[in-house]
PDB file of N, CA and C in Angstrom:
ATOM      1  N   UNK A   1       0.834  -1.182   0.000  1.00  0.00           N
ATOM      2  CA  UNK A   1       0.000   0.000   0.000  1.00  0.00           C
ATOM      3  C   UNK A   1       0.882   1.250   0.000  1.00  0.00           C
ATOM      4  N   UNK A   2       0.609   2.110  -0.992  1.00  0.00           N
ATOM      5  CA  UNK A   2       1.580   3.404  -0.793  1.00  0.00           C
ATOM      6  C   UNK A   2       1.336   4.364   0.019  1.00  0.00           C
ATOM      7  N   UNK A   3       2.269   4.673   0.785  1.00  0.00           N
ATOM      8  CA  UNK A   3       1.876   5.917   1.653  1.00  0.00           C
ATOM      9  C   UNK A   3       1.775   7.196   0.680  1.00  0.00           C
ATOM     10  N   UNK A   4       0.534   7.621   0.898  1.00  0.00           N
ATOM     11  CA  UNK A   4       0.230   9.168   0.413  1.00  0.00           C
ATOM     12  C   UNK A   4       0.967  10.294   0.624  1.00  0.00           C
ATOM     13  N   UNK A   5       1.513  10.527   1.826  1.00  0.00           N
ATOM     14  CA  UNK A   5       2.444  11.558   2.434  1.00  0.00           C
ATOM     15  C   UNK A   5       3.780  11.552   1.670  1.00  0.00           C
ATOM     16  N   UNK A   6       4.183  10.406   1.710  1.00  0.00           N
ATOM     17  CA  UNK A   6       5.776   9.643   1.065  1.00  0.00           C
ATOM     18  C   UNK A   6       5.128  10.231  -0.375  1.00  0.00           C
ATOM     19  N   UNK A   7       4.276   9.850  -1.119  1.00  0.00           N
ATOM     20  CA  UNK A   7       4.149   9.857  -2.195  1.00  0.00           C
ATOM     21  C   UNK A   7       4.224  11.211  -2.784  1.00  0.00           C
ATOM     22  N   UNK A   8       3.140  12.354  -2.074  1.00  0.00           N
ATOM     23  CA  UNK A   8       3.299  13.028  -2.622  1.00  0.00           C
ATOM     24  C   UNK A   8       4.409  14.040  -2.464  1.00  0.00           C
ATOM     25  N   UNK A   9       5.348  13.954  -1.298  1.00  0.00           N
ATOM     26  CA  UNK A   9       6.736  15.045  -1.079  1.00  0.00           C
ATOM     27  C   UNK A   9       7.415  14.372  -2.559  1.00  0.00           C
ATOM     28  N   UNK A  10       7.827  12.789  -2.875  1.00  0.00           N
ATOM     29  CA  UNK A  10       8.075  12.040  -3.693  1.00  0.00           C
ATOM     30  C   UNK A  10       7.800  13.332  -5.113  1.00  0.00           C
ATOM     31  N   UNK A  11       6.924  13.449  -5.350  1.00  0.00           N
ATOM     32  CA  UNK A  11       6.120  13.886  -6.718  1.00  0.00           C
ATOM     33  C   UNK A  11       6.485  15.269  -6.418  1.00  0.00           C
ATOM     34  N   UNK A  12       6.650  16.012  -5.209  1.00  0.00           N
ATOM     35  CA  UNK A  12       6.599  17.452  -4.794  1.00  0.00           C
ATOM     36  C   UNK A  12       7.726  17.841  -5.778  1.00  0.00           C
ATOM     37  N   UNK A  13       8.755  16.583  -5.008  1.00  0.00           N
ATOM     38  CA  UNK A  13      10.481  16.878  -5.177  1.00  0.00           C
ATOM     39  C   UNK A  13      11.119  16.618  -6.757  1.00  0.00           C
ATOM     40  N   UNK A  14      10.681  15.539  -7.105  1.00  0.00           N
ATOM     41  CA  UNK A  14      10.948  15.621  -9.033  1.00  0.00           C
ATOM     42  C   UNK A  14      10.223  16.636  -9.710  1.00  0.00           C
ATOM     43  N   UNK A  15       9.453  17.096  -9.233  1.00  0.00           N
ATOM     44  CA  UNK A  15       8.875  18.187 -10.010  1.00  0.00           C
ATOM     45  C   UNK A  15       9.206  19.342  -9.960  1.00  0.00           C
ATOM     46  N   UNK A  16       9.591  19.133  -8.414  1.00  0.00           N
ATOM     47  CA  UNK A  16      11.056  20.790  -8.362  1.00  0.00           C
ATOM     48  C   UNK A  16      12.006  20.473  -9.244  1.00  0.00           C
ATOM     49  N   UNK A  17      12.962  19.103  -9.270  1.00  0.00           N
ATOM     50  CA  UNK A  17      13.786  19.081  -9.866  1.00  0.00           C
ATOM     51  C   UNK A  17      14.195  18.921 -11.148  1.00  0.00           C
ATOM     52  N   UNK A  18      12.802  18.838 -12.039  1.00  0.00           N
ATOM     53  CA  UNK A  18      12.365  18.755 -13.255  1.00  0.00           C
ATOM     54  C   UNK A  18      12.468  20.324 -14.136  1.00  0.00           C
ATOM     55  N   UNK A  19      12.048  20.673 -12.748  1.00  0.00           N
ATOM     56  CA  UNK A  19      11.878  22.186 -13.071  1.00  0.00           C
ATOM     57  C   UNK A  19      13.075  23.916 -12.817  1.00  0.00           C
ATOM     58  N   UNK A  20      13.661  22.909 -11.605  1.00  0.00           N
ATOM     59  CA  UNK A  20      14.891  23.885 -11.387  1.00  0.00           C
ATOM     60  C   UNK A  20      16.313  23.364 -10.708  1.00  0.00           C
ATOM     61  N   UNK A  21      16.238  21.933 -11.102  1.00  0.00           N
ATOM     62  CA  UNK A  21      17.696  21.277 -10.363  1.00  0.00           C
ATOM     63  C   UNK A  21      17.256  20.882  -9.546  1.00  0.00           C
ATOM     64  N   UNK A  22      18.640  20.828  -8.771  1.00  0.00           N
ATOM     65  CA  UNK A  22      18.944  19.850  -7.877  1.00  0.00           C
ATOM     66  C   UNK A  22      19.418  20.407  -6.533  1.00  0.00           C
ATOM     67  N   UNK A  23      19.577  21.997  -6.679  1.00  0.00           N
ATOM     68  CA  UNK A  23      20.153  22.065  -5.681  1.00  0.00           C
ATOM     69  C   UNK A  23      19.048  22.252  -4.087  1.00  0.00           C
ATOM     70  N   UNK A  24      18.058  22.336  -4.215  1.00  0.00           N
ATOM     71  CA  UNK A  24      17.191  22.454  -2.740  1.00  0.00           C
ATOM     72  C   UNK A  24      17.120  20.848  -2.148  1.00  0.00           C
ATOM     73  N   UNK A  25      17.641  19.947  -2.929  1.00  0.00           N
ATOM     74  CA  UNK A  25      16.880  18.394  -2.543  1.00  0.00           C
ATOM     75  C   UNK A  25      18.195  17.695  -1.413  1.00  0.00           C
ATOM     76  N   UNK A  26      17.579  17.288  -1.078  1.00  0.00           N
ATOM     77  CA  UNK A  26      18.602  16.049  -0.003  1.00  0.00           C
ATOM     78  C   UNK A  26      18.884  15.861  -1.007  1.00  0.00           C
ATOM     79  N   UNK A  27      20.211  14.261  -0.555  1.00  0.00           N
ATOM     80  CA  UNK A  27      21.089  13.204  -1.274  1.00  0.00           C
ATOM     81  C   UNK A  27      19.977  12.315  -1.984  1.00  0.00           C
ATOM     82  N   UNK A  28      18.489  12.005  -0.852  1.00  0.00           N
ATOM     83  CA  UNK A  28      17.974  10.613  -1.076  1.00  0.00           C
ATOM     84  C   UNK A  28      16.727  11.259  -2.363  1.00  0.00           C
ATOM     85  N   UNK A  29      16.254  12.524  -1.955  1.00  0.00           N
ATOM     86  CA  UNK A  29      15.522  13.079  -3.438  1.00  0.00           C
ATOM     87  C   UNK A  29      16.157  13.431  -3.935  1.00  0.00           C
ATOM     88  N   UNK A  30      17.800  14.123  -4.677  1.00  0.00           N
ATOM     89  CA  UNK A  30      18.286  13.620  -5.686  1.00  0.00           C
ATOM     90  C   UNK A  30      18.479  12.435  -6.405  1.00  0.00           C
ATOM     91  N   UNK A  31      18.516  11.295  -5.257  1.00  0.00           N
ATOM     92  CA  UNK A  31      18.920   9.987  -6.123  1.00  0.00           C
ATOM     93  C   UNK A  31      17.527   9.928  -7.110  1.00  0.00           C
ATOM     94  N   UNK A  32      16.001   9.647  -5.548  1.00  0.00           N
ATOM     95  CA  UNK A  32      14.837  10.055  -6.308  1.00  0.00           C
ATOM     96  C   UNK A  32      14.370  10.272  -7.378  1.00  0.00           C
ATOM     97  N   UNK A  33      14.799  11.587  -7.712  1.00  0.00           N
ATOM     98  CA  UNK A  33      14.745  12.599  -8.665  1.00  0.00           C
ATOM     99  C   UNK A  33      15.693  11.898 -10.051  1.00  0.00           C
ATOM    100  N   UNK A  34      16.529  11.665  -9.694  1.00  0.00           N
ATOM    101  CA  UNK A  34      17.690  11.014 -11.088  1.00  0.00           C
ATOM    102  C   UNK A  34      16.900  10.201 -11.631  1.00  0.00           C
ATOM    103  N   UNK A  35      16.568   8.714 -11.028  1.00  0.00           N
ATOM    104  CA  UNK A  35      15.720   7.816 -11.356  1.00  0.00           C
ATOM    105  C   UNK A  35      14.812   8.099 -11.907  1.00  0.00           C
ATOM    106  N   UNK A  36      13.931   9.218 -11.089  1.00  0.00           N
ATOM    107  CA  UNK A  36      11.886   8.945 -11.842  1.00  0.00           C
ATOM    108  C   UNK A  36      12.387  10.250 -13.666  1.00  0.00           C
ATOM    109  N   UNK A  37      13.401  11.073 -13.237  1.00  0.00           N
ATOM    110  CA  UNK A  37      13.229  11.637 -14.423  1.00  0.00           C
ATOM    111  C   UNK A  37      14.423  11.104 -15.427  1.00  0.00           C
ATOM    112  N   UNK A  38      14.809  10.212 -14.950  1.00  0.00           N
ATOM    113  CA  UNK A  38      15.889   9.329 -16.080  1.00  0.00           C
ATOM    114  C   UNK A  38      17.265   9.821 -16.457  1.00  0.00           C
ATOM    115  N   UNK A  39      17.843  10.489 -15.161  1.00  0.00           N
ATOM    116  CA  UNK A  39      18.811  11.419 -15.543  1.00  0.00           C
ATOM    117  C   UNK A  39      20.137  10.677 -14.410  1.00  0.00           C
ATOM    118  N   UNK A  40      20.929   9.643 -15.626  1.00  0.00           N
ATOM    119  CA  UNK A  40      21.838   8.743 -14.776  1.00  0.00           C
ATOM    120  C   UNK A  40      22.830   9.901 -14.718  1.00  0.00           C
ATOM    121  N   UNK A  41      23.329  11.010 -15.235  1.00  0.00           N
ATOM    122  CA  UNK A  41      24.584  12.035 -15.052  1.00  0.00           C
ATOM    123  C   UNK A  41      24.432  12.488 -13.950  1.00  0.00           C
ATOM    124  N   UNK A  42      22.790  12.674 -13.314  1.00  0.00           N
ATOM    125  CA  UNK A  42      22.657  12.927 -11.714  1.00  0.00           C
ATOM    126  C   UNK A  42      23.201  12.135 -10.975  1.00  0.00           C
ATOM    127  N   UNK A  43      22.825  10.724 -10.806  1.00  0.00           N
ATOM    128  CA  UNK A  43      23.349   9.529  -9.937  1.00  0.00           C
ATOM    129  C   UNK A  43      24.841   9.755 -10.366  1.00  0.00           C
ATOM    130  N   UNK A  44      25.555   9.829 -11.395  1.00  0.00           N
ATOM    131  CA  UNK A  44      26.943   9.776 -11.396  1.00  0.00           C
ATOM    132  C   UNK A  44      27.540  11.191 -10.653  1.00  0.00           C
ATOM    133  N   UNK A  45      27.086  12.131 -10.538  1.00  0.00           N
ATOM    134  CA  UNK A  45      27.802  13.395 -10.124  1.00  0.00           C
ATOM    135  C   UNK A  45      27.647  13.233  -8.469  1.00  0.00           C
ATOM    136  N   UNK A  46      26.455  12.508  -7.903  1.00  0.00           N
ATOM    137  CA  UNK A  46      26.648  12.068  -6.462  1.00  0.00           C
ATOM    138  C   UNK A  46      27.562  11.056  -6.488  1.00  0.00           C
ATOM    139  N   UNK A  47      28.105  10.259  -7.454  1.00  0.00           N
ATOM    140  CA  UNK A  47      29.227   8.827  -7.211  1.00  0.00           C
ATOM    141  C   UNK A  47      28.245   7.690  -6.891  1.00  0.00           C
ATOM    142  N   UNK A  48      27.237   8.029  -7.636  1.00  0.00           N
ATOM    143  CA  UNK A  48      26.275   6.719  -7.420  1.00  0.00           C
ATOM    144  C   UNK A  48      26.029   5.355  -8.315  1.00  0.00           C
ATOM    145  N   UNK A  49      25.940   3.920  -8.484  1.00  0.00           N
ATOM    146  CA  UNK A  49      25.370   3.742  -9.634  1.00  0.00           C
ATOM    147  C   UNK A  49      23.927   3.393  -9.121  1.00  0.00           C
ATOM    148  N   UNK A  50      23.126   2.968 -10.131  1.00  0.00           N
ATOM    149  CA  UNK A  50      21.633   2.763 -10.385  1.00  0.00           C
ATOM    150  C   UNK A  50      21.429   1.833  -9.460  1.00  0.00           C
ATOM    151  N   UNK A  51      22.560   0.701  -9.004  1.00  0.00           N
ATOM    152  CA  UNK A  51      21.492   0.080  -7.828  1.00  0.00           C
ATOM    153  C   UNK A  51      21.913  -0.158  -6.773  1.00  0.00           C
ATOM    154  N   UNK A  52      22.900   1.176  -6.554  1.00  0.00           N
ATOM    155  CA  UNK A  52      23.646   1.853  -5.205  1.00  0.00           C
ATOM    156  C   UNK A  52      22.400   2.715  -4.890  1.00  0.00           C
ATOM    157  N   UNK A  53      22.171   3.350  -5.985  1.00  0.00           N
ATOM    158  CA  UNK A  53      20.875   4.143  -6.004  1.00  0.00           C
ATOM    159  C   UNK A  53      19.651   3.568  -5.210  1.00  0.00           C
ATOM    160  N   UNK A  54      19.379   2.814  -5.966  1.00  0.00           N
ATOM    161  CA  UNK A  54      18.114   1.507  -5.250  1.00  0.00           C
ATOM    162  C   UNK A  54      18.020   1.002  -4.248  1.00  0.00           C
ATOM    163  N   UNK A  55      19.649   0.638  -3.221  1.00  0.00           N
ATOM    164  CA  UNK A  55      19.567   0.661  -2.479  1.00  0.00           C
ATOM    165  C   UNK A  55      19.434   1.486  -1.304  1.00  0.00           C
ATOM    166  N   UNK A  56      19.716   2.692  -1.812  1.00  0.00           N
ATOM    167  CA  UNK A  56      19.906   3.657  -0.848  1.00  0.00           C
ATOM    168  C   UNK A  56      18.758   4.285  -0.528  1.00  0.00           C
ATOM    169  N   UNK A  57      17.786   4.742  -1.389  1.00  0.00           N
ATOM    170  CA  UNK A  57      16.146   4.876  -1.502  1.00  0.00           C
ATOM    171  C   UNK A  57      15.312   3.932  -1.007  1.00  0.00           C
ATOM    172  N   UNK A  58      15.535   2.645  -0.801  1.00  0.00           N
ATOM    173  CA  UNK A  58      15.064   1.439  -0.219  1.00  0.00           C
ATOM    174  C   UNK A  58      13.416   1.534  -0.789  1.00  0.00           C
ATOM    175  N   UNK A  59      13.015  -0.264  -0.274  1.00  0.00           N
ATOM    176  CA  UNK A  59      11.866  -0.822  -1.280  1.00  0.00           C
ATOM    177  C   UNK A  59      10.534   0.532  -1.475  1.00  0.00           C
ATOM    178  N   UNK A  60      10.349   0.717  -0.521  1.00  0.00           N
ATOM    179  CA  UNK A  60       9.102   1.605  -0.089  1.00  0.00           C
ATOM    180  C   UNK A  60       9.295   2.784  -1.209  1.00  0.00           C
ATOM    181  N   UNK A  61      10.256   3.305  -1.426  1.00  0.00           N
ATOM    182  CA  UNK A  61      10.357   4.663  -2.827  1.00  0.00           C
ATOM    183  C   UNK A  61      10.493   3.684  -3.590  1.00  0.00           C
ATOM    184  N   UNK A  62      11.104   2.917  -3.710  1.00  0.00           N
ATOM    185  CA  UNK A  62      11.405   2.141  -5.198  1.00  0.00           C
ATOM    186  C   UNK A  62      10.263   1.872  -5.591  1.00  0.00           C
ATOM    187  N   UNK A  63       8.764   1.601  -5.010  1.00  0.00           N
ATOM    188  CA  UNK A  63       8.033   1.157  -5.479  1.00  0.00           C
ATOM    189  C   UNK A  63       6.650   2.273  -5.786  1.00  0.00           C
ATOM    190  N   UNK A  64       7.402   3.326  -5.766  1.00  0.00           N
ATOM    191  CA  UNK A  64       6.278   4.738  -5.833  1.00  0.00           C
ATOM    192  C   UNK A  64       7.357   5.502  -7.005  1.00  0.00           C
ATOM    193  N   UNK A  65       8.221   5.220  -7.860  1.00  0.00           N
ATOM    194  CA  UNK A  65       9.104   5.609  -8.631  1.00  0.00           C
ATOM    195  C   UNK A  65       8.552   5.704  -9.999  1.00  0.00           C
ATOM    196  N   UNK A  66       7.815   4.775 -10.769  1.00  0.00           N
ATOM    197  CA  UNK A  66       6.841   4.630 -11.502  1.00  0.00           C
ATOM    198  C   UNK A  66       5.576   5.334 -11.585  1.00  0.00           C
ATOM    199  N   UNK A  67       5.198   5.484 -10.593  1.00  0.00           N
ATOM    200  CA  UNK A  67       3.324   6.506 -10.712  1.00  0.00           C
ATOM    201  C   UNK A  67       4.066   7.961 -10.145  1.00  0.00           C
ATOM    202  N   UNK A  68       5.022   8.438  -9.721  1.00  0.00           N
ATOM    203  CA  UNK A  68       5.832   9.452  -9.402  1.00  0.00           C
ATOM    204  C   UNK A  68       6.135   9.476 -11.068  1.00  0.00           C
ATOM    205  N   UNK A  69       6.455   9.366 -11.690  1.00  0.00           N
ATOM    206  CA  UNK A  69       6.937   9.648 -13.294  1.00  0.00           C
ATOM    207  C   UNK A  69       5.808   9.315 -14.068  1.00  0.00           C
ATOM    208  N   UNK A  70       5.054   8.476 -14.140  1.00  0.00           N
ATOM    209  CA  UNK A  70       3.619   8.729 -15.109  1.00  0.00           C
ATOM    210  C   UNK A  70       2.959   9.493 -14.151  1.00  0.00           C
ATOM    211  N   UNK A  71       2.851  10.356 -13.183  1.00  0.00           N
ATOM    212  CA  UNK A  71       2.008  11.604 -12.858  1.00  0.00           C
ATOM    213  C   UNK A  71       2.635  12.742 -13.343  1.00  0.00           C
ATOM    214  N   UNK A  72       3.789  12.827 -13.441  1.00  0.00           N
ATOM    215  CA  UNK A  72       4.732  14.066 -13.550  1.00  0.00           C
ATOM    216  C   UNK A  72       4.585  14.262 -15.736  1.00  0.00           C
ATOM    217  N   UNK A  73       4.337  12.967 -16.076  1.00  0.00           N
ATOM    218  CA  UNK A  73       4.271  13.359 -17.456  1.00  0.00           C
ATOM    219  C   UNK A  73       2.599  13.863 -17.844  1.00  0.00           C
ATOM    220  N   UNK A  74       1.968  13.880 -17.265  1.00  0.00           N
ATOM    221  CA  UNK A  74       0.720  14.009 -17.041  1.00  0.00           C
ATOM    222  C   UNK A  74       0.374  15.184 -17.031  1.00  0.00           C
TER     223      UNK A  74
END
């Protein structure tokens, strides 16, 4: 079941960062943010890879990462 709260800061924060970077976000909504908007040069400029990434966001975002990016294209 997705938490609503999680979800929507989730959707708050790629949509800032869609819209003006990266610099207001934590480490864990940048990684976030890299992922739902497909931008691996983000994960690399933190020294991340994709499932350093995954782990670090853990299951609960990983699984709101998907409707976080088909809402945002919406």
């Amino acid at each position: 079941m997705r938490n609503d709260i999680e979800y929507r800061h989730l959707l708050e924060k790629c949509r800032d960062a869609r819209d003006g970077g990266l610099n207001a976000l934590s480490t864990g909504e940048r990684i976030v943010a890299a992922l739902v908007l497909n931008r691996p040069e983000w994960l690399a400029q933190l020294g991340c890879t994709m499932a350093e990434a995954v782990d670090r966001i853990g299951l609960i975002r990983c699984s709101m990462l998907l409707q976080v990016q088909r809402d945002l294209a919406d």
